[in-house]
PDB file of N, CA and C in Angstrom:
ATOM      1  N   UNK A   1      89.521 237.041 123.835  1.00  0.00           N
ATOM      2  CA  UNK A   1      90.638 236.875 124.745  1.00  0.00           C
ATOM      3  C   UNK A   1      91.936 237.096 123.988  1.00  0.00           C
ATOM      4  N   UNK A   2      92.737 237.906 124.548  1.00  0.00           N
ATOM      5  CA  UNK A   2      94.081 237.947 124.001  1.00  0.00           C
ATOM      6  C   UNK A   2      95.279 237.006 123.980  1.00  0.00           C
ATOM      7  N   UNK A   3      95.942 236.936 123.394  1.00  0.00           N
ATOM      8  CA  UNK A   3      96.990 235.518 123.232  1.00  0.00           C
ATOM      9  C   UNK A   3      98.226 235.916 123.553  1.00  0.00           C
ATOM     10  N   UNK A   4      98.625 235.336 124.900  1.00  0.00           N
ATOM     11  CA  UNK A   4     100.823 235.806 124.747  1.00  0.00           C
ATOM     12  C   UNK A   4     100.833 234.848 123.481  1.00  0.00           C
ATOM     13  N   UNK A   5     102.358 235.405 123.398  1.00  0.00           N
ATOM     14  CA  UNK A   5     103.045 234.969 122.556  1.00  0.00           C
ATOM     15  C   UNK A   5     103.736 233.005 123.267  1.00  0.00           C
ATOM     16  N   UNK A   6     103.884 232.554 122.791  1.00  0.00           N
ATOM     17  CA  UNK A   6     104.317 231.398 123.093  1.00  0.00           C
ATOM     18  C   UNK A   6     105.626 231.979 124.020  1.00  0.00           C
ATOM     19  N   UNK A   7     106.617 232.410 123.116  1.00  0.00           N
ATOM     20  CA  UNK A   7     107.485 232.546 124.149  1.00  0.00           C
ATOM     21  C   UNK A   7     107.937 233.141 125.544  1.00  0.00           C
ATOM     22  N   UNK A   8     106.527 234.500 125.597  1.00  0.00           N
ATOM     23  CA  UNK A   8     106.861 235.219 126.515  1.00  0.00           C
ATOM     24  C   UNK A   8     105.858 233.966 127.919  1.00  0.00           C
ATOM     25  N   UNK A   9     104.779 233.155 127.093  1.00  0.00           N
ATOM     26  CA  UNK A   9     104.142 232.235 128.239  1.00  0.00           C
ATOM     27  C   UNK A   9     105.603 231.136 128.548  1.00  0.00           C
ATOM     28  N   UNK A  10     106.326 230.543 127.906  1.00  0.00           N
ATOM     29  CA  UNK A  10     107.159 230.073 127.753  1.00  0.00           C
ATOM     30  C   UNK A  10     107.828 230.192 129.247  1.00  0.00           C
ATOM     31  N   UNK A  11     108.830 231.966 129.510  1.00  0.00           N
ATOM     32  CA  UNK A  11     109.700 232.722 130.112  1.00  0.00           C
ATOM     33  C   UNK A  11     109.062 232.469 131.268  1.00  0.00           C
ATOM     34  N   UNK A  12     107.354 233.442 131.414  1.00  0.00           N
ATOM     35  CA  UNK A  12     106.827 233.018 132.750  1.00  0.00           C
ATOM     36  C   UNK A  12     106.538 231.971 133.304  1.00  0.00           C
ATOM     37  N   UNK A  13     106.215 230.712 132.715  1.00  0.00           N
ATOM     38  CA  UNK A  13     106.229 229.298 133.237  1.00  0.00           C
ATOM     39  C   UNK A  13     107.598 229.102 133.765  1.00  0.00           C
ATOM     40  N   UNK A  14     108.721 229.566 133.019  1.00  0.00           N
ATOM     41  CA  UNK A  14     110.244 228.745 133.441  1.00  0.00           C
ATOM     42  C   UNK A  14     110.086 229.724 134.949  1.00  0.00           C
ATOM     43  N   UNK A  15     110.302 230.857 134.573  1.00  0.00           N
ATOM     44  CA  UNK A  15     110.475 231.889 135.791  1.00  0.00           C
ATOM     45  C   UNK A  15     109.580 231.638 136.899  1.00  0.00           C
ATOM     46  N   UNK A  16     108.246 231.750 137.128  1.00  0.00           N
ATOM     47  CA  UNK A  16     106.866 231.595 137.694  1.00  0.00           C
ATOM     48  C   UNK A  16     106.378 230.266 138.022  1.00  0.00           C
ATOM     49  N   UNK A  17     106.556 229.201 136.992  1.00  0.00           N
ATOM     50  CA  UNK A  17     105.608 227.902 136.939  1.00  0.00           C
ATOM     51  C   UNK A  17     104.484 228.159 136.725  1.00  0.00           C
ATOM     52  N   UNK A  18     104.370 229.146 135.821  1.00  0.00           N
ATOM     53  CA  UNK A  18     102.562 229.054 135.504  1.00  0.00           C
ATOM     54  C   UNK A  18     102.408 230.102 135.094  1.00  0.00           C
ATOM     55  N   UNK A  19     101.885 230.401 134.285  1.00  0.00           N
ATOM     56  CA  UNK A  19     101.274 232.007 133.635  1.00  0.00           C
ATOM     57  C   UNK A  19      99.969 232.749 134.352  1.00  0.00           C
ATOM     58  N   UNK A  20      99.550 233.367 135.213  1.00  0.00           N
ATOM     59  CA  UNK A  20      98.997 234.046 135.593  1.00  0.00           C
ATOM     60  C   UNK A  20      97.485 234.111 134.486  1.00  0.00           C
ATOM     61  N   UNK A  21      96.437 233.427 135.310  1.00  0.00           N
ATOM     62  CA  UNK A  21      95.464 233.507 134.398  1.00  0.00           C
ATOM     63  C   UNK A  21      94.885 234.859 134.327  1.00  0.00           C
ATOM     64  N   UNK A  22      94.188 235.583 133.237  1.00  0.00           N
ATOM     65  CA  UNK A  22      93.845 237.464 133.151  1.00  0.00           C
ATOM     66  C   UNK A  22      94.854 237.587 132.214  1.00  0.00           C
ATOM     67  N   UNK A  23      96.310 237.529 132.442  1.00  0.00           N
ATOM     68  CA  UNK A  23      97.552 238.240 132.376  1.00  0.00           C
ATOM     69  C   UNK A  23      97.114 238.401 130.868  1.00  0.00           C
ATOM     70  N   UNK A  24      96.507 237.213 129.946  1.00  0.00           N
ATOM     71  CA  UNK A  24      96.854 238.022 128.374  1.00  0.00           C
ATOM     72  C   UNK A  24      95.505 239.428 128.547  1.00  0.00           C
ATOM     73  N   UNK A  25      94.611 239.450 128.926  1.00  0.00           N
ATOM     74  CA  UNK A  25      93.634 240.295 129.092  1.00  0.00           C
ATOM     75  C   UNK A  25      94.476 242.178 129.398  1.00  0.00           C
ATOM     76  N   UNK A  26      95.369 241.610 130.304  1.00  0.00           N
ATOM     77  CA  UNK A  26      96.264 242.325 130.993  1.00  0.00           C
ATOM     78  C   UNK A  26      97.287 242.975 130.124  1.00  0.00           C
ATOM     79  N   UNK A  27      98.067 242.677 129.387  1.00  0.00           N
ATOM     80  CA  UNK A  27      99.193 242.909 128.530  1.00  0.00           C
ATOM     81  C   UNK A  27      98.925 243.171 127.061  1.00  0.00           C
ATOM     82  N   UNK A  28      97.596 242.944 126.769  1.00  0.00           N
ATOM     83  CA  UNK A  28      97.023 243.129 125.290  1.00  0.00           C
ATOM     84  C   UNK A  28      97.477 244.864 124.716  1.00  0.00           C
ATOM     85  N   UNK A  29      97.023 245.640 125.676  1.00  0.00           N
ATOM     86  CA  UNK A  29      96.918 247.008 125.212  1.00  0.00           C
ATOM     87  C   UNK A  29      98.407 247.656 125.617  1.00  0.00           C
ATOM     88  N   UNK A  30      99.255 246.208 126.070  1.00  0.00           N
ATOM     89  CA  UNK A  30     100.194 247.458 126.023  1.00  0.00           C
ATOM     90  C   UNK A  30     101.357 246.911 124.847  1.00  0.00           C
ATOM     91  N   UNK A  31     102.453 248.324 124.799  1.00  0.00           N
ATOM     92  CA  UNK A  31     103.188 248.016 123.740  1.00  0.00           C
ATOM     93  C   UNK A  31     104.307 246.995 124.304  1.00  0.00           C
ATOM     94  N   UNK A  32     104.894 246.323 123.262  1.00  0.00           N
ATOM     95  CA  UNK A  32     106.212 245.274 123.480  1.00  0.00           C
ATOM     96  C   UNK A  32     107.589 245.947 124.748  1.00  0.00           C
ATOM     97  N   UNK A  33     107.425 246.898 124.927  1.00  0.00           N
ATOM     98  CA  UNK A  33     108.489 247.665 125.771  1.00  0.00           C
ATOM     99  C   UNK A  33     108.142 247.678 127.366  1.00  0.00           C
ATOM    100  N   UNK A  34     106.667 247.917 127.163  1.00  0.00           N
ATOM    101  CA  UNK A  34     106.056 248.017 128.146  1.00  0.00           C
ATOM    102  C   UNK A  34     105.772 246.454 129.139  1.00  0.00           C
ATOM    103  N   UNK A  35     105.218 245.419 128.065  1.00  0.00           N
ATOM    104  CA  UNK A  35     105.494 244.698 128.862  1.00  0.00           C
ATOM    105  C   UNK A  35     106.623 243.942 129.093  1.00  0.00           C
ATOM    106  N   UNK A  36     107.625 243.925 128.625  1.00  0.00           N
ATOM    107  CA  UNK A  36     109.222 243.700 128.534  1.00  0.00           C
ATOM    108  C   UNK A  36     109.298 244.246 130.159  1.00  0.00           C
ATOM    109  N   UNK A  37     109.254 245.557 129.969  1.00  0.00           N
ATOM    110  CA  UNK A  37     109.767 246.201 131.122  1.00  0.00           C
ATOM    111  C   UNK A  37     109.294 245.886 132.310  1.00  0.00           C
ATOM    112  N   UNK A  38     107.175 246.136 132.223  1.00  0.00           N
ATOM    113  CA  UNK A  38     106.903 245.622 133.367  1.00  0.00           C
ATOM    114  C   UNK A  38     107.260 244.044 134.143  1.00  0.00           C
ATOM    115  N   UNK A  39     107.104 242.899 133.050  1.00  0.00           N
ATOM    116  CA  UNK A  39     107.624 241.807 133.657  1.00  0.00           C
ATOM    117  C   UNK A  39     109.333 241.903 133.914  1.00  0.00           C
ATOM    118  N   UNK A  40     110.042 242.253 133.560  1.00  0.00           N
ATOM    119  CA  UNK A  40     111.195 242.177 134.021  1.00  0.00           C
ATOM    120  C   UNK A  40     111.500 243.458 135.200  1.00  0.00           C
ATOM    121  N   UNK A  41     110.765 244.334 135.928  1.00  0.00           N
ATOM    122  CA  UNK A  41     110.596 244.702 137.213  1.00  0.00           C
ATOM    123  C   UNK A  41     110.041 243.504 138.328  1.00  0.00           C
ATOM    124  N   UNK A  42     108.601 243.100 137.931  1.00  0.00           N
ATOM    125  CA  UNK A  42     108.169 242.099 138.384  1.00  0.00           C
ATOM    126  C   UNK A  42     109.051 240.931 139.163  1.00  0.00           C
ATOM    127  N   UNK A  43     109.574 240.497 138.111  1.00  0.00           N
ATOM    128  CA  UNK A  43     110.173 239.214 138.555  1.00  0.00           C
ATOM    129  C   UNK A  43     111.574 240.014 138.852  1.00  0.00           C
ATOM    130  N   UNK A  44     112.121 241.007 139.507  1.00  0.00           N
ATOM    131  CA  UNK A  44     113.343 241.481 140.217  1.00  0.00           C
ATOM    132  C   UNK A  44     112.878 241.978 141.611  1.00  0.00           C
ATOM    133  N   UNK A  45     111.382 241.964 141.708  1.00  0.00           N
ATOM    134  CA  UNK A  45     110.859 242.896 142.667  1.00  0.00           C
ATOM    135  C   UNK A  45     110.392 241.821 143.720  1.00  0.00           C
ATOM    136  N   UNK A  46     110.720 242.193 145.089  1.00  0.00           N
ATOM    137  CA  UNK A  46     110.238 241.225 146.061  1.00  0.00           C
ATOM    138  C   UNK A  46     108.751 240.950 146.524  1.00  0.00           C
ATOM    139  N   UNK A  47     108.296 239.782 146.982  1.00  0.00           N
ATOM    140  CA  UNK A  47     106.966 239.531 147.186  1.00  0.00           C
ATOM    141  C   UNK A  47     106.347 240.915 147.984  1.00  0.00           C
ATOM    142  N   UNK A  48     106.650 241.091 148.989  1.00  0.00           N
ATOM    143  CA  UNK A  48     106.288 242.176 149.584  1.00  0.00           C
ATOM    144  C   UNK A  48     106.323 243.802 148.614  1.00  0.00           C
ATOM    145  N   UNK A  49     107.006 244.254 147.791  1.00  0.00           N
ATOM    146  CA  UNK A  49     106.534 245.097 146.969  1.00  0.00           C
ATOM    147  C   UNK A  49     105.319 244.523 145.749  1.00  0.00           C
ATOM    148  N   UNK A  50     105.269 243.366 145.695  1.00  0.00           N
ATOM    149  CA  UNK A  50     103.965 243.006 144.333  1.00  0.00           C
ATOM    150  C   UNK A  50     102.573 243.758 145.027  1.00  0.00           C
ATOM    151  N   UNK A  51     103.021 243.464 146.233  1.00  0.00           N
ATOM    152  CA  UNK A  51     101.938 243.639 147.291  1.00  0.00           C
ATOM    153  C   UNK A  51     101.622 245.479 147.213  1.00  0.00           C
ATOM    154  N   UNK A  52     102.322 245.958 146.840  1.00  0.00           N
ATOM    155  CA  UNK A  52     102.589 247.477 147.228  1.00  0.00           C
ATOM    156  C   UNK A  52     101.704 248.186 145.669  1.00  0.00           C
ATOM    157  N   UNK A  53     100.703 249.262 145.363  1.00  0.00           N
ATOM    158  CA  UNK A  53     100.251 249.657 144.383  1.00  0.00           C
ATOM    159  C   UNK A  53     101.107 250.000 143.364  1.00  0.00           C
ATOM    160  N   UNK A  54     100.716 250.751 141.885  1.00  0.00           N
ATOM    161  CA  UNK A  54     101.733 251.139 141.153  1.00  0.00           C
ATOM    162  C   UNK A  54     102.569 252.219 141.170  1.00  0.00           C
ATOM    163  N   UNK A  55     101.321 253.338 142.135  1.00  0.00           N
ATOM    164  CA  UNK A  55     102.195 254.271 142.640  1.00  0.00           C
ATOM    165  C   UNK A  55     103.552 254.156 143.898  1.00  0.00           C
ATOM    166  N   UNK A  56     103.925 253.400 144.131  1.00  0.00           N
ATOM    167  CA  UNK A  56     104.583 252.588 144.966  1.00  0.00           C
ATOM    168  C   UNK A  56     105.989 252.255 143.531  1.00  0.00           C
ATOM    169  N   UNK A  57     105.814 251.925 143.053  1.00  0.00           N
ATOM    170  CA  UNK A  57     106.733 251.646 142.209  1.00  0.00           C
ATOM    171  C   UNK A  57     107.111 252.763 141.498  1.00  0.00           C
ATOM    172  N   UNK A  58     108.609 252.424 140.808  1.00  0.00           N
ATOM    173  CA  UNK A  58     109.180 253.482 140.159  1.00  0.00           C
ATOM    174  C   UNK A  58     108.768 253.509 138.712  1.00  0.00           C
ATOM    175  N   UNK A  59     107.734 253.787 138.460  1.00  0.00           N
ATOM    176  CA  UNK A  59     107.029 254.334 137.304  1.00  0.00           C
ATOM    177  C   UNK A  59     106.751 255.723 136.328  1.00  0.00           C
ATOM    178  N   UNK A  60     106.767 255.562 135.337  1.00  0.00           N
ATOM    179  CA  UNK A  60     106.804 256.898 135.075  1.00  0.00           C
ATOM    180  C   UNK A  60     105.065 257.163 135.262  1.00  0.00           C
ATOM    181  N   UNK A  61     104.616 258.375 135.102  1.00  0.00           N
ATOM    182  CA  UNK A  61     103.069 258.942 135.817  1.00  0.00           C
ATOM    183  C   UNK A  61     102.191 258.067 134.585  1.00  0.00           C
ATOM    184  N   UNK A  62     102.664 258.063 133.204  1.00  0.00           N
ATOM    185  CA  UNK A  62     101.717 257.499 131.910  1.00  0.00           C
ATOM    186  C   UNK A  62     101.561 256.269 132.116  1.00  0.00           C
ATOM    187  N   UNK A  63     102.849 255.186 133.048  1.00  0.00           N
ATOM    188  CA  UNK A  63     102.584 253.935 132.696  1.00  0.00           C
ATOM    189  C   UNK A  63     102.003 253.408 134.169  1.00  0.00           C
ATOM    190  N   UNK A  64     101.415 254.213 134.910  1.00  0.00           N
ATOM    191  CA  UNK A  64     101.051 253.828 136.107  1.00  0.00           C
ATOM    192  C   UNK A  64      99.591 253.011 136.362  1.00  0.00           C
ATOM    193  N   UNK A  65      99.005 253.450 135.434  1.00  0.00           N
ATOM    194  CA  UNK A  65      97.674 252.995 135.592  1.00  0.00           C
ATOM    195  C   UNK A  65      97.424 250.977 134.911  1.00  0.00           C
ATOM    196  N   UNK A  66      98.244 250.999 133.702  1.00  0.00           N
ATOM    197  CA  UNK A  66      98.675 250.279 132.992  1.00  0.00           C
ATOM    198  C   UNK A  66      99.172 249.251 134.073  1.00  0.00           C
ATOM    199  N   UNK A  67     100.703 249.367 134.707  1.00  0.00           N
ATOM    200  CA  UNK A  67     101.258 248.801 135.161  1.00  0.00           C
ATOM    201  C   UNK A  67     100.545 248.391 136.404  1.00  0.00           C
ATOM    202  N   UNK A  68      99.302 248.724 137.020  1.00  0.00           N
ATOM    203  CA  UNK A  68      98.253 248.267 138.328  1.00  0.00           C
ATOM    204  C   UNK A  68      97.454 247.239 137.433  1.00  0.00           C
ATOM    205  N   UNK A  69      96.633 247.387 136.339  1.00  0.00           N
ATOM    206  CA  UNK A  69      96.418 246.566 135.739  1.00  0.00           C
ATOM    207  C   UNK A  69      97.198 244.947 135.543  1.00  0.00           C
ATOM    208  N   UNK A  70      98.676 245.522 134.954  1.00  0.00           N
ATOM    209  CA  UNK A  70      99.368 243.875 134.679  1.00  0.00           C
ATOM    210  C   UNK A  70      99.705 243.645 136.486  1.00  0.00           C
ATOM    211  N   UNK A  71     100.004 244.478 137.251  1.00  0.00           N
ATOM    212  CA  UNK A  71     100.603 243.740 138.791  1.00  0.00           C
ATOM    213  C   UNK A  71      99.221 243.340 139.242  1.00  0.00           C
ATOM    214  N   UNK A  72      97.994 243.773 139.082  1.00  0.00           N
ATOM    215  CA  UNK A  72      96.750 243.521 139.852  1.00  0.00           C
ATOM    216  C   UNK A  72      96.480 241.138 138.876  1.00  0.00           C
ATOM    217  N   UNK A  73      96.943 240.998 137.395  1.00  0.00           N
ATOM    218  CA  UNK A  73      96.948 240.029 137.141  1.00  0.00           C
ATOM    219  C   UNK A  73      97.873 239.121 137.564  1.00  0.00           C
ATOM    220  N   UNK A  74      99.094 239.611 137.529  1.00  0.00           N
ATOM    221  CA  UNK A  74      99.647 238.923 137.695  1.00  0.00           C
ATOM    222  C   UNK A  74     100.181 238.637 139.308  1.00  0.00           C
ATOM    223  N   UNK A  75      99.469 239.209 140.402  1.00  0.00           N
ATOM    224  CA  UNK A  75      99.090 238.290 141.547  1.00  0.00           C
ATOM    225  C   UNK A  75      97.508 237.494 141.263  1.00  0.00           C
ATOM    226  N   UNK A  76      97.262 237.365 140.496  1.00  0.00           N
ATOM    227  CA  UNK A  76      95.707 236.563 140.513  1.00  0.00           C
ATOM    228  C   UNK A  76      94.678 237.210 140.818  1.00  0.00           C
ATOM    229  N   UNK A  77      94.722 238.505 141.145  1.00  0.00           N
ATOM    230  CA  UNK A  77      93.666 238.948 141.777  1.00  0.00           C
ATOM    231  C   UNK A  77      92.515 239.812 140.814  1.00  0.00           C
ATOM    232  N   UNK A  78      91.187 240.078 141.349  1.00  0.00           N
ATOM    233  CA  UNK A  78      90.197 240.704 140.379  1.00  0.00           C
ATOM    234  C   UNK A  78      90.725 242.187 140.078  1.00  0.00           C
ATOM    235  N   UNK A  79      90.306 242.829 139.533  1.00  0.00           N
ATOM    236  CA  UNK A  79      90.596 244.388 139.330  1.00  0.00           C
ATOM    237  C   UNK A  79      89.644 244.802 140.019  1.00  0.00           C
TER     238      UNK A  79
END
């Protein structure tokens, strides 16, 4: 199992109340930019777009598959 970092579990508890269980499974393979970026779309983006796939979002085509992965954890749901 992969480990956040204290602080980034830290950010999503203050922000969220709770860290999304998967999510380190989720964020392991990607780089520090990536998930920077994806959580800070996330938490700007309204409930009704979490809901919406990655192609739905303004993604570039490389980080699309990636970014269904961390949005598919971080609503709770299976892949």
């Amino acid at each position: 199992m992969a480990i956040l970092s204290q602080r980034f579990q830290a950010y999503l508890t203050d922000r969220m109340g709770s860290v999304p269980e998967g999510l380190a499974e989720a964020v392991a393979p990607l780089t520090a930019g990536q998930r920077d970026g994806f959580t800070a779309a996330w938490l700007s983006a309204s409930d009704s777009q979490h809901e919406r796939p990655a192609d739905a979002w303004v993604l570039t085509e490389a980080d699309r598959d990636a970014f269904e992965t961390f949005r598919v954890a971080m609503l709770g749901l299976d892949s």
